[in-house]
Each structure stands twice: as C-alpha cells, then as structure tokens.
C-alpha atoms as a PDB file:
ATOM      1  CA  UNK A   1     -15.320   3.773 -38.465  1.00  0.00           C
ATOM      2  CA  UNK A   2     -16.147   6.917 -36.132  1.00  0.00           C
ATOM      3  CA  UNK A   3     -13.070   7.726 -33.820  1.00  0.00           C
ATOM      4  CA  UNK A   4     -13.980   7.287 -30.130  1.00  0.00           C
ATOM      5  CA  UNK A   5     -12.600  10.463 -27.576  1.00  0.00           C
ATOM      6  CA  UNK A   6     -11.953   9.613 -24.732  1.00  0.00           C
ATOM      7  CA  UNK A   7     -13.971  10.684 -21.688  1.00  0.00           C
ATOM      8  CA  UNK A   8     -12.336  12.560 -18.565  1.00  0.00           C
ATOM      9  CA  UNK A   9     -14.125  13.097 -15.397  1.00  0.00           C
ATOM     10  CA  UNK A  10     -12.815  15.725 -12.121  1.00  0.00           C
ATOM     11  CA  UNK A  11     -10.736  14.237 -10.042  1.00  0.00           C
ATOM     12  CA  UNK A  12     -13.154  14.446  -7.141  1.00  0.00           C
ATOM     13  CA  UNK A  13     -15.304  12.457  -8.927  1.00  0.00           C
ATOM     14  CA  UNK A  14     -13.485   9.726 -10.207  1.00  0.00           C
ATOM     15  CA  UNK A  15     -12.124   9.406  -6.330  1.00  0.00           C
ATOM     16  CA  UNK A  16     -15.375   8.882  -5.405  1.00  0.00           C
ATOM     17  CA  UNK A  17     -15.815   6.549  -7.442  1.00  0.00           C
ATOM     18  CA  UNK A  18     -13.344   4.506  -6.785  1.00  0.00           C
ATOM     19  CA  UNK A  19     -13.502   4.878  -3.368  1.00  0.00           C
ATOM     20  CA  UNK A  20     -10.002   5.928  -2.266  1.00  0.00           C
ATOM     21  CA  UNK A  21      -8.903   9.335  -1.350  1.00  0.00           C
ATOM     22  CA  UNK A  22      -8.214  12.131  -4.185  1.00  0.00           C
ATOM     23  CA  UNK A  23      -4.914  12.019  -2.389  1.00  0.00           C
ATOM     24  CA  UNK A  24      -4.159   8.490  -3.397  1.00  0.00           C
ATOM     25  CA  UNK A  25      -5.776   8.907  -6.677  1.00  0.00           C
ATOM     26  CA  UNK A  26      -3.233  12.335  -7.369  1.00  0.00           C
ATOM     27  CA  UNK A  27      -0.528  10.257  -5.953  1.00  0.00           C
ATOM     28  CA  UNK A  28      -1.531   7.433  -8.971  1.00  0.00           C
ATOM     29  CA  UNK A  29      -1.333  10.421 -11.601  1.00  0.00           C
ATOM     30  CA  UNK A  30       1.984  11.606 -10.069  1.00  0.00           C
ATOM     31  CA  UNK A  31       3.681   8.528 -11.056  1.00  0.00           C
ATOM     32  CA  UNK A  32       2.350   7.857 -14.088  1.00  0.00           C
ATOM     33  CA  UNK A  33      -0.480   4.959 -13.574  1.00  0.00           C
ATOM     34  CA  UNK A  34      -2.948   6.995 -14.561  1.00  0.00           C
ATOM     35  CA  UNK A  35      -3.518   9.362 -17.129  1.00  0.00           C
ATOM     36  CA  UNK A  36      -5.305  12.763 -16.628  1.00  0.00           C
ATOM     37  CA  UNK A  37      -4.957  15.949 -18.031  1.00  0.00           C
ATOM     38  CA  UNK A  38      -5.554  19.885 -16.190  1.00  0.00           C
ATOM     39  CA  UNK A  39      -9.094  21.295 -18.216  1.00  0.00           C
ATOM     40  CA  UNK A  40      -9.255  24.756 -17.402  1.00  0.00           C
ATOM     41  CA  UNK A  41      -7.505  24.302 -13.703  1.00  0.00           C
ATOM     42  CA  UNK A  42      -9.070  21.373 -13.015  1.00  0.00           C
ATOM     43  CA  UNK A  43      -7.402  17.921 -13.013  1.00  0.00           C
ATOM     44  CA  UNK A  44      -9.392  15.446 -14.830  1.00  0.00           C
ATOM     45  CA  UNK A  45      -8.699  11.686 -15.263  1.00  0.00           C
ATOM     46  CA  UNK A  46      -9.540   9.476 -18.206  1.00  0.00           C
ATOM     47  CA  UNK A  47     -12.899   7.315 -17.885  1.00  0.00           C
ATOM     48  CA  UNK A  48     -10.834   4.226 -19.158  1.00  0.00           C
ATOM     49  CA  UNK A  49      -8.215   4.264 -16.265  1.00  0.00           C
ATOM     50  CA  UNK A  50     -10.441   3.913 -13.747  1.00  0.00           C
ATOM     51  CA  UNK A  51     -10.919   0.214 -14.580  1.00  0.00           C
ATOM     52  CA  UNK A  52      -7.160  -0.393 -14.013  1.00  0.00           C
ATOM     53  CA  UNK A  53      -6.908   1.133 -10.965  1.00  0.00           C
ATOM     54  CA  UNK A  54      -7.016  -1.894  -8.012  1.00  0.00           C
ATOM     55  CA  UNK A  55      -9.666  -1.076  -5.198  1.00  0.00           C
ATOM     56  CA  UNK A  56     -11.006  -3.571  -2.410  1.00  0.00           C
ATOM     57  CA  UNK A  57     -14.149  -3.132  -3.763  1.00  0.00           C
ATOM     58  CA  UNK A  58     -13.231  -5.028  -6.815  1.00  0.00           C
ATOM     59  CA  UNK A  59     -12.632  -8.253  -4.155  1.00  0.00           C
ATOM     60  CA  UNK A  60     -16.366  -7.920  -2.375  1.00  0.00           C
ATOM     61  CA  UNK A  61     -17.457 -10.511  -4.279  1.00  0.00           C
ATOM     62  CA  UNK A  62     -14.976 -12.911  -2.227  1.00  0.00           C
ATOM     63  CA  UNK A  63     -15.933 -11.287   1.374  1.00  0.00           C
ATOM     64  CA  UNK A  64     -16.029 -13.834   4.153  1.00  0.00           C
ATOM     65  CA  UNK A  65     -14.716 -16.709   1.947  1.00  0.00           C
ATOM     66  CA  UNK A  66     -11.650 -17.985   4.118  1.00  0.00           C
ATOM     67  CA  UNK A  67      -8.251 -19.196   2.678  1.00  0.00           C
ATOM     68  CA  UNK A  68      -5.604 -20.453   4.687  1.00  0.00           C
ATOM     69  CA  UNK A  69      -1.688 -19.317   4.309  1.00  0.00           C
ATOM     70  CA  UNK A  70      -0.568 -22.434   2.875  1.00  0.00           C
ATOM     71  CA  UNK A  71      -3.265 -22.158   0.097  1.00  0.00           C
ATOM     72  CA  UNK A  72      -2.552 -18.519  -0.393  1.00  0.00           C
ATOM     73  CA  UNK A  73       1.144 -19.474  -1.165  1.00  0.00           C
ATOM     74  CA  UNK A  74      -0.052 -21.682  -3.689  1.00  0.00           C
ATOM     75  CA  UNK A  75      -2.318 -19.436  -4.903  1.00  0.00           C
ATOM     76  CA  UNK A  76      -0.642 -16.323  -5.579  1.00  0.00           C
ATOM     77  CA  UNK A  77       2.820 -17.725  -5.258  1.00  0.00           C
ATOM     78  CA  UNK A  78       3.932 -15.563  -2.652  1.00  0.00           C
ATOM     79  CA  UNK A  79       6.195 -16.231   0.521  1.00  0.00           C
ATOM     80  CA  UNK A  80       4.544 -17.155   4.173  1.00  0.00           C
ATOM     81  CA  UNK A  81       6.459 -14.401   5.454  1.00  0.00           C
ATOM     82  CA  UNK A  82       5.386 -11.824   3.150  1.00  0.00           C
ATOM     83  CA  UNK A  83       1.497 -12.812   4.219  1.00  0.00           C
ATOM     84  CA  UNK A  84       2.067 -12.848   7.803  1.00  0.00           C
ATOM     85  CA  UNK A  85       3.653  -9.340   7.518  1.00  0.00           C
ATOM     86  CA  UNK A  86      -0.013  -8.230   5.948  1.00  0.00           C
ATOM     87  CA  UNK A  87      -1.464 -10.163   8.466  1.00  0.00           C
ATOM     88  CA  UNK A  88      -0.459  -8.325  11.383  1.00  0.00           C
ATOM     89  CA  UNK A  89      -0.129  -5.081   9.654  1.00  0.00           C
ATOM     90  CA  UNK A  90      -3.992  -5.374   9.008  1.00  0.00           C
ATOM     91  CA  UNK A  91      -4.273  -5.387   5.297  1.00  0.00           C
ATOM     92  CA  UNK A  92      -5.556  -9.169   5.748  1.00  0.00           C
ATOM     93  CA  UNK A  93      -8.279  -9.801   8.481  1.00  0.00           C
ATOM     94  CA  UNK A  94      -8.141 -12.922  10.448  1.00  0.00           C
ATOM     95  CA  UNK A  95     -11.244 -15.334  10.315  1.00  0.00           C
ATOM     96  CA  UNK A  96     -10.138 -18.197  12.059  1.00  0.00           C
ATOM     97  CA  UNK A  97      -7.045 -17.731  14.664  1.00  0.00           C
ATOM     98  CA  UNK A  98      -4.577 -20.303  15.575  1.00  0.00           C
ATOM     99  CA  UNK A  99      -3.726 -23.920  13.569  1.00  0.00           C
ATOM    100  CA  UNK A 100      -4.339 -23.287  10.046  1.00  0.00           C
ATOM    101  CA  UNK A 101      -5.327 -19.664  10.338  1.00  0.00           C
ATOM    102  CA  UNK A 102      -7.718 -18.622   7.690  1.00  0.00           C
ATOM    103  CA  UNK A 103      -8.021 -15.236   6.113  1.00  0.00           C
ATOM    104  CA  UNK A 104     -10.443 -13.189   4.292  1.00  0.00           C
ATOM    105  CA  UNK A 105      -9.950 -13.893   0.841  1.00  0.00           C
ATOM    106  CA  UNK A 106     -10.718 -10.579  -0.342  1.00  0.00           C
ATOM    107  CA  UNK A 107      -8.386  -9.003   1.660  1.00  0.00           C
ATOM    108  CA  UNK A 108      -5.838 -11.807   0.493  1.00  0.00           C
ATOM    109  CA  UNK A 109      -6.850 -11.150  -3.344  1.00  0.00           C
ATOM    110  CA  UNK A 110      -6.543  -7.110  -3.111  1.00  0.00           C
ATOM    111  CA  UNK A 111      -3.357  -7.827  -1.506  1.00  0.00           C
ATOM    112  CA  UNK A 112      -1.972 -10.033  -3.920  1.00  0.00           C
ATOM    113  CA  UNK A 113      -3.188  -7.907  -6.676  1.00  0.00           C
ATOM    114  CA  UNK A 114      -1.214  -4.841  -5.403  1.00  0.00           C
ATOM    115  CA  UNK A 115       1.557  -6.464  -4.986  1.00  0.00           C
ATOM    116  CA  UNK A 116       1.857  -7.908  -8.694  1.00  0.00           C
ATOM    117  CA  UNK A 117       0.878  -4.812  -9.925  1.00  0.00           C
ATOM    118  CA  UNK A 118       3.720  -2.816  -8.131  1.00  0.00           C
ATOM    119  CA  UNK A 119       5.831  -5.408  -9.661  1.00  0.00           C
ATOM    120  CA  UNK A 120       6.199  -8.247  -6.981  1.00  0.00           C
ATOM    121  CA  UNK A 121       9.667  -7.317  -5.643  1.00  0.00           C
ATOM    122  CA  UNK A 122      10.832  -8.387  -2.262  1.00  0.00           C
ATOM    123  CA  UNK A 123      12.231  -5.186  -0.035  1.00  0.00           C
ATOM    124  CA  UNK A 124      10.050  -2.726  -2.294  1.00  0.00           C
ATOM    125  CA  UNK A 125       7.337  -1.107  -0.023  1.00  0.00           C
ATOM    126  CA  UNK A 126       3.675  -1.839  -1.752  1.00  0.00           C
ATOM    127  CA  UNK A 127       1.401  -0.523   0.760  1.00  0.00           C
ATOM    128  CA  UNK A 128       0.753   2.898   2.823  1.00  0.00           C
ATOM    129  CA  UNK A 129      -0.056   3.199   6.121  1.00  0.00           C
ATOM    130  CA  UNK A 130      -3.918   3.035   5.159  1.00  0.00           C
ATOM    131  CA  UNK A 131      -3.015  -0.354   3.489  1.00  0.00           C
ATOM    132  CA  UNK A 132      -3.337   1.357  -0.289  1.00  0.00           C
ATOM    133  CA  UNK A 133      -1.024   0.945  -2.780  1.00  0.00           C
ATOM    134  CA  UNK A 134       1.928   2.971  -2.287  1.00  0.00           C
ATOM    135  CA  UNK A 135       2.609   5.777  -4.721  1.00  0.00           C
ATOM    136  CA  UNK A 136       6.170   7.266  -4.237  1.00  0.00           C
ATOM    137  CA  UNK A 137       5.834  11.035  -3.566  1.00  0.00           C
ATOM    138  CA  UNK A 138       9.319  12.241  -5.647  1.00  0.00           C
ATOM    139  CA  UNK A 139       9.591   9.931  -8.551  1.00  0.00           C
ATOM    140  CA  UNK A 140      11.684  11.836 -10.020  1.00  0.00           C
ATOM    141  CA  UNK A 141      13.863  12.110  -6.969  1.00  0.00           C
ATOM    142  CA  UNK A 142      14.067   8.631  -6.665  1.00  0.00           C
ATOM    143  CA  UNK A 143      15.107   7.819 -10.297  1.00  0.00           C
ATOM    144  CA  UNK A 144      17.908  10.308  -9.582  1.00  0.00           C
ATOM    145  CA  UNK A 145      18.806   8.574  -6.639  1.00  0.00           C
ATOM    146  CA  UNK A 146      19.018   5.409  -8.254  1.00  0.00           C
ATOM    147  CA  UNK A 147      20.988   6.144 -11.333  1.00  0.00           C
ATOM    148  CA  UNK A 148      23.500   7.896  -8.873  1.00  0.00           C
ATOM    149  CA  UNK A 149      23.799   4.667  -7.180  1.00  0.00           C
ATOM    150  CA  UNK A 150      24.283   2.644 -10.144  1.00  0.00           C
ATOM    151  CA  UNK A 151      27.401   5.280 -11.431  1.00  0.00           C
ATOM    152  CA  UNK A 152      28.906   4.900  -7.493  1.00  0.00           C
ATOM    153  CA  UNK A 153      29.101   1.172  -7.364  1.00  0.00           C
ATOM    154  CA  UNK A 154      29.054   0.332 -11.018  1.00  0.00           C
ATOM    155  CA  UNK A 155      33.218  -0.288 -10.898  1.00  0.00           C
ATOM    156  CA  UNK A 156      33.070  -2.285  -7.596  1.00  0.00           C
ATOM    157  CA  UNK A 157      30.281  -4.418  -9.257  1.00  0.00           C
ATOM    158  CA  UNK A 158      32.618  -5.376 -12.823  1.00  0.00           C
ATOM    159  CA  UNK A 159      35.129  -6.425 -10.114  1.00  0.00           C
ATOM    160  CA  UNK A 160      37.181  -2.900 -10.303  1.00  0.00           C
ATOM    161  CA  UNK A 161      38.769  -1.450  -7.594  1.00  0.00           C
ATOM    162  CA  UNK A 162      38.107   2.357  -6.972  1.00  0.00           C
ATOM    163  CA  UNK A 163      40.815   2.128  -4.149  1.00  0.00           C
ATOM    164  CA  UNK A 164      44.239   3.408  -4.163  1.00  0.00           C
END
C-alpha cells in the first residue's frame, strides 16, 4: 500500500477557494483548526482541511427554502433567542416578516453549523462582525487568562474563604 502525502496549496489560494478572506482563513490557522505549514516563506494549508472548514457556500443548495423559528428550534435545537439575535444581526435573512416569520434556510443551516462547531456554548461569541466564524486573535492570551481565573476563584468555588 503506497503512502499518500498530503497536498498543501498558498494560502491565497485556498482563500479563494473557499471564499472567505485570507484574513479569516490565517485567523483559522492561528487557532489551530487548520493545519498549514510556512514552504519557503510562504504559508501553505493542507488540501484535506479545506473540506472542514464551514462556508455559506456549502448551504446554496438550501437558498430560498424558508424555515420558520419554531422549526429551526426543533431542528437544530437551539434557543428562540439565540435565532432572533442572528436575525437582526443579519447572519439570517428574513423571507417572510411578521406571524410565523420564515428564514432562509441556508443562512439558518451555516448558522447552526458554526455554532456547533465552535462548540454550542451560550455567552461564547461565534460570529465576527462580517457574520464568519469568530477566530480569537490571542489564543494564547486567552488560555492564560483563563487558567488565572480558575487559580483566583478556585478557593471561593470549594466553599473556602480567602477572607480574613
């Protein structure tokens, strides 16, 4: 059995392929969702990653079909609230307004999508201003940050008392 190498493209041109921004694709190899490697100064990213990364494009397929909020819910199991807040931020477009709304249901996939992939947590930010999936610009930075929060209230949480 011949071992297969993997194939790595610029980062340019796997942006373009994916349709997103190098910006948002470097932020993706920042914290650690994709793998690349520099070749001779050049960033490169590996051919098989580019399936796993989550694009609108991947949801085309479902343009113009409508869904309403209620079915979304019971769809993707998320929280009314947590759709209206896409809703008006613009990551979901509007087909029908008023009584039992309905959305795009491509936009209501790729939203759903991102969210489970960013791990589905209430309070955590999952998309940019662009409506992309957020990529934290100091993991590391963060990590630190939380691990120093964890030693600060770690006592107070075991029921201790750090109080004199």
């Amino acid at each position: 059995m011949a071992l297969q190498l993997e194939q790595y493209i610029p980062l340019l041109q796997a942006a373009k392929r994916l349709k997103i921004s190098s910006a948002s694709l470097q932020g993706l190899i920042d914290s650690g969702n994709i793998k690349a490697v520099k070749l001779n100064g050049t960033v490169a990213v590996a051919e098989s990653e580019l399936d796993q990364v989550i694009t609108r494009e991947k949801f085309e397929h479902l343009r113009g079909h409508p869904i309403s909020i209620s079915d979304a819910v019971d769809k993707y199991h998320l929280k009314t609230q947590t759709i209206r807040n896409w809703v008006k931020r613009g990551y979901i477009r509007v087909l029908k307004e008023g009584y039992r709304m309905e959305m795009d249901l491509a936009d209501m996939a790729y939203c759903a999508a991102v969210y489970e992939s960013q791990g589905g947590t209430q309070g955590k930010r999952i998309f940019d201003d662009l409506g992309q999936p957020y990529q934290m610009k100091h993991t590391e930075w963060a990590t630190y940050q939380r691990e120093r929060r964890k030693k600060k209230t770690g006592p107070l949480l075991s029921g201790h008392s750090t109080v004199k």
